[in-house]
Protein backbone atom coordinates (compact mmCIF):
# COMPACT_ATOMS: atom_id res chain seq x y z
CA UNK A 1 0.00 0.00 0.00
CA UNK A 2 0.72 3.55 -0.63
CA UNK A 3 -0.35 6.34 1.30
CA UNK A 4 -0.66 9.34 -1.00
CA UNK A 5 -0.64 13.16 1.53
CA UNK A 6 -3.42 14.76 -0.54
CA UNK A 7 -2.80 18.91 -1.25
CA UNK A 8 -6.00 19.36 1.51
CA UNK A 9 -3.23 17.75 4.45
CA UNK A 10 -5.45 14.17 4.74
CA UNK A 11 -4.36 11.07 3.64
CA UNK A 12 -5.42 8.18 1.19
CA UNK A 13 -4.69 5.12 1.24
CA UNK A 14 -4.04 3.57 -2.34
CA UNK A 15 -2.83 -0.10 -3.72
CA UNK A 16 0.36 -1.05 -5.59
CA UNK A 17 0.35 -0.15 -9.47
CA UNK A 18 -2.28 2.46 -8.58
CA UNK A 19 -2.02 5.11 -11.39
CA UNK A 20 -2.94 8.46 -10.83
CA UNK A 21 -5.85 8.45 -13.19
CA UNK A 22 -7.54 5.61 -11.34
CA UNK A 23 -7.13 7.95 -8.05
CA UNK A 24 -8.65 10.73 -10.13
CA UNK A 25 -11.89 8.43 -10.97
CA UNK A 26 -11.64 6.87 -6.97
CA UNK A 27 -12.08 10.83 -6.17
CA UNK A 28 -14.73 11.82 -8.84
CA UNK A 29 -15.83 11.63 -12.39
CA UNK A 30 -15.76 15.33 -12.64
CA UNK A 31 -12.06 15.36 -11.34
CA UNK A 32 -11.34 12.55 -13.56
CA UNK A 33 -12.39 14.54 -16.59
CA UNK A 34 -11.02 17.76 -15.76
CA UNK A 35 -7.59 15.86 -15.24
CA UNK A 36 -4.66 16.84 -17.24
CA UNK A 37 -1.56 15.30 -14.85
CA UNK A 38 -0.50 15.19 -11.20
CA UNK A 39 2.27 16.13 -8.51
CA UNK A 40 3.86 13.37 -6.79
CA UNK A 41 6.70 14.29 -4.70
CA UNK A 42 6.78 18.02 -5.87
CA UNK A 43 7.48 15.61 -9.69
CA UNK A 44 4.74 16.18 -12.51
CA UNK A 45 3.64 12.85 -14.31
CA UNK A 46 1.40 11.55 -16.83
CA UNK A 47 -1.63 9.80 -14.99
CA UNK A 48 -1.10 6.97 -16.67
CA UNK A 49 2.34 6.45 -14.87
CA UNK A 50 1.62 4.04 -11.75
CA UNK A 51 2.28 5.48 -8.43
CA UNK A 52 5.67 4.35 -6.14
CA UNK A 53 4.90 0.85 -4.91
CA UNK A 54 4.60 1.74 -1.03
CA UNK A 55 5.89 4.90 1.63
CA UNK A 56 4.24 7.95 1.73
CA UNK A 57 4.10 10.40 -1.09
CA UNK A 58 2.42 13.93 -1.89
CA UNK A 59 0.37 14.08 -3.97
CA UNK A 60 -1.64 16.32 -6.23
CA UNK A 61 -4.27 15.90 -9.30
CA UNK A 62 -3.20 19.05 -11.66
CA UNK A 63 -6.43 20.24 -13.81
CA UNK A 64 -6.70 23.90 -16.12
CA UNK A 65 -6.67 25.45 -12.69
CA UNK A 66 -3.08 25.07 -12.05
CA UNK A 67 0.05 26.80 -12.91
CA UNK A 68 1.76 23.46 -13.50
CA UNK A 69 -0.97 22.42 -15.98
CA UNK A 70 -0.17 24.87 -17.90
CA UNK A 71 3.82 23.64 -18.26
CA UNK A 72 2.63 19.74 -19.83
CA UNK A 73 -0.12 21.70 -22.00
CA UNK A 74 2.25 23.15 -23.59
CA UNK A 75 4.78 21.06 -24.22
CA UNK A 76 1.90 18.42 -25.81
CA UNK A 77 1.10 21.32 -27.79
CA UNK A 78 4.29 21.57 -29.40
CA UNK A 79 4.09 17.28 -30.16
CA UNK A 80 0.99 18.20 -31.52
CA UNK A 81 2.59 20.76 -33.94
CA UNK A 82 5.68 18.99 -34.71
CA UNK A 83 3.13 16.13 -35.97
CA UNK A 84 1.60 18.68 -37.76
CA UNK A 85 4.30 19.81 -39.43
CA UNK A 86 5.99 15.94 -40.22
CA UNK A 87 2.88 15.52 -42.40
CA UNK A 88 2.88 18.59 -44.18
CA UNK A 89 6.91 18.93 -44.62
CA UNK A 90 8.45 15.12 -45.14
CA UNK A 91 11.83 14.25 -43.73
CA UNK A 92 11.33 17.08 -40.71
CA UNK A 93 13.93 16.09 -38.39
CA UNK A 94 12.95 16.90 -34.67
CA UNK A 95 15.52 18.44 -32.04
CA UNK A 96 13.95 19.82 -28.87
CA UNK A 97 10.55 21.09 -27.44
CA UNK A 98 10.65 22.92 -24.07
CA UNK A 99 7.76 24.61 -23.13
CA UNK A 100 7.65 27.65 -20.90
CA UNK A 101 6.22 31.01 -20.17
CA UNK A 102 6.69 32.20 -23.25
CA UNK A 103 4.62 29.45 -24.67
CA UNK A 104 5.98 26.84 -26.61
CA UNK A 105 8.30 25.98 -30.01
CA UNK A 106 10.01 22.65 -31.33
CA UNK A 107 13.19 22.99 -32.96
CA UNK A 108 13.06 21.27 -35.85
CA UNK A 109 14.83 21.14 -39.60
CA UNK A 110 12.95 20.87 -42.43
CA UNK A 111 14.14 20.34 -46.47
CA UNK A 112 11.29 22.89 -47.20
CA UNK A 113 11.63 26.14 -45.84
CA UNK A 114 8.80 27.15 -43.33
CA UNK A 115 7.56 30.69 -43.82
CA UNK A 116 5.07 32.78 -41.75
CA UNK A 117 2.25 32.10 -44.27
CA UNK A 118 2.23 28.66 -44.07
CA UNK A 119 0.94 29.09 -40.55
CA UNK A 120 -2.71 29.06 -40.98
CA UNK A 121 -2.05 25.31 -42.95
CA UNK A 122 0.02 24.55 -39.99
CA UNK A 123 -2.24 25.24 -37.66
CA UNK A 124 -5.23 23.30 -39.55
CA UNK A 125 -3.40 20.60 -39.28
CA UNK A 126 -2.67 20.79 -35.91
CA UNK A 127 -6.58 21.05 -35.47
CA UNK A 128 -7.22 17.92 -37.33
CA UNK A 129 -4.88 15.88 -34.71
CA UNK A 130 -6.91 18.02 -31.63
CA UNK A 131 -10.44 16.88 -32.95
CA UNK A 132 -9.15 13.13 -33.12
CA UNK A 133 -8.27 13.42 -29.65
CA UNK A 134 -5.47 10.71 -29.92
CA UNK A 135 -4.08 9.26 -26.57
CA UNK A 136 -0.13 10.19 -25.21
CA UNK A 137 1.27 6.67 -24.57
CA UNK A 138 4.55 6.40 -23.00
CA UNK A 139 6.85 3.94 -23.38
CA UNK A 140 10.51 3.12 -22.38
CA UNK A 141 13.54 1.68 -24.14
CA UNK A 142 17.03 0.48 -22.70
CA UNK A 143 19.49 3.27 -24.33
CA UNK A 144 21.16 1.24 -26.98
CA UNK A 145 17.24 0.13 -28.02
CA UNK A 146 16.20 3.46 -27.84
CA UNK A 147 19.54 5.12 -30.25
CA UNK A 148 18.28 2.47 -32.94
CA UNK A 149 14.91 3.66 -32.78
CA UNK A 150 15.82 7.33 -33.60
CA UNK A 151 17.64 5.82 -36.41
CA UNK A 152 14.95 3.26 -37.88
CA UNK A 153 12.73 7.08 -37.38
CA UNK A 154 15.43 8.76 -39.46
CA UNK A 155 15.66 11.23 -36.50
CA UNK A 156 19.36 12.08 -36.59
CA UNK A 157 19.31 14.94 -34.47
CA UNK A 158 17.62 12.54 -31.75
CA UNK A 159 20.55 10.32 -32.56
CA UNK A 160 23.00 12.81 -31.70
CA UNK A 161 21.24 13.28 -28.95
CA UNK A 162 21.35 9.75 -27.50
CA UNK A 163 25.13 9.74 -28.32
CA UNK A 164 26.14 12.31 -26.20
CA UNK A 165 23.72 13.89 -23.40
CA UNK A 166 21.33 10.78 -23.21
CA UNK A 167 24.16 7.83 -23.15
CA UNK A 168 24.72 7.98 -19.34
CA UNK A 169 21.20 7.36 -18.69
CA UNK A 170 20.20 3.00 -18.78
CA UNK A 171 16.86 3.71 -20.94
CA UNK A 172 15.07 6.62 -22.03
CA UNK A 173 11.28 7.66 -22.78
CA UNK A 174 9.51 8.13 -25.70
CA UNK A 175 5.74 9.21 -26.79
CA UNK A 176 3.71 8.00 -29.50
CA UNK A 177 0.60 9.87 -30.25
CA UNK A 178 -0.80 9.09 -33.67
CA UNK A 179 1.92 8.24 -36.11
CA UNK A 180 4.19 10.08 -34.57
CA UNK A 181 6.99 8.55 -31.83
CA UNK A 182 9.14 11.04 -30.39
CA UNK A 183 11.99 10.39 -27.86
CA UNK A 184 10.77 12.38 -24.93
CA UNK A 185 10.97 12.53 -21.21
CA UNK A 186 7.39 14.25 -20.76
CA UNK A 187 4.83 14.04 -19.06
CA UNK A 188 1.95 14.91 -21.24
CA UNK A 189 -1.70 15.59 -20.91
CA UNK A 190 -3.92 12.40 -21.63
CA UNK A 191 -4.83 12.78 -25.17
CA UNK A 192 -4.87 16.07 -27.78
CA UNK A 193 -8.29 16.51 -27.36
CA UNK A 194 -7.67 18.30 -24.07
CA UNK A 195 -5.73 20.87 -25.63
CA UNK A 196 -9.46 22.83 -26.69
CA UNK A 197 -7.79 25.84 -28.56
């Protein structure tokens, strides 16, 4: 068992392989819907990631409401957009997608020059991959698995990546939402559909 020290200062108890989602739905269907990720430990996760196995952990469901919503939002925004622009521009290679206050960006490199006004087909795309409201689904690989990956992708700027500031790390995390895989540590929201805008 895990005891999870909610943001109100009680306590729940909560089984082994609990993910946050499920404590989301334990609390309330209206929490469970308005869900986007949660705290544990002060660390933000997907709520599809299962819970530590036993101890006692904070713990917080983040919705729209909070400031650290706002953070994974954004960052599955800019998945959503480098998607988005992988269909429209073949052989896009992807490099790195912090989010922030500013909002967010992926830098990418693309054969075909991207110009402001091919925005507006940009951003129809990106609506297209919103509406279908496709699932975030993490998965891990050992390193070595994860280098050849990026390479079967034809991603060499995530190979570079995995050959110098990734190596010293034993596997890494990647997302797949839709056709697109992307080495990425996360978290993201549930599905695209949650983005709204």
């Amino acid at each position: 068992m895990v005891t999870l020290r909610l943001p109100d200062g009680s306590a729940k108890e909560a089984p082994a392989g609990i993910t946050s989602k499920q404590i989301a739905e334990g609390i309330g269907k209206r929490l469970a819907q308005a869900a986007i990720a949660a705290k544990v430990d002060g660390e933000i996760v997907d709520l599809e990631r299962e819970l530590p196995k036993d101890g006692e952990h904070t713990f917080q469901i983040l919705t729209e409401k909070d400031a650290d919503a706002l953070d994974v939002l954004r960052h599955s925004c800019a998945h959503v957009m480098a998607r988005a622009v992988m269909r429209l521009y073949p052989g896009t290679q992807l490099a790195f997608a912090p989010g922030g206050d500013f909002g967010f960006y992926y830098d990418i490199d693309s054969p075909t020059p991207i110009r402001e006004e091919d925005f507006p087909k940009i951003e129809a795309e990106m609506k297209k991959i919103v509406d279908k409201a496709e699932p975030f689904e993490r998965f891990e690989k050992v390193t070595p698995e994860a280098r050849g990956l990026c390479a079967d992708l034809k991603q060499t700027l995530k190979v570079e990546h995995t050959d110098d500031d990734l190596k010293q790390y034993p596997s890494l995390s990647f997302y797949r939402q839709g056709e697109l895989i992307d080495l990425c540590r996360g978290p993201h929201i549930p599905h695209a559909g949650k983005i709204g805008a």
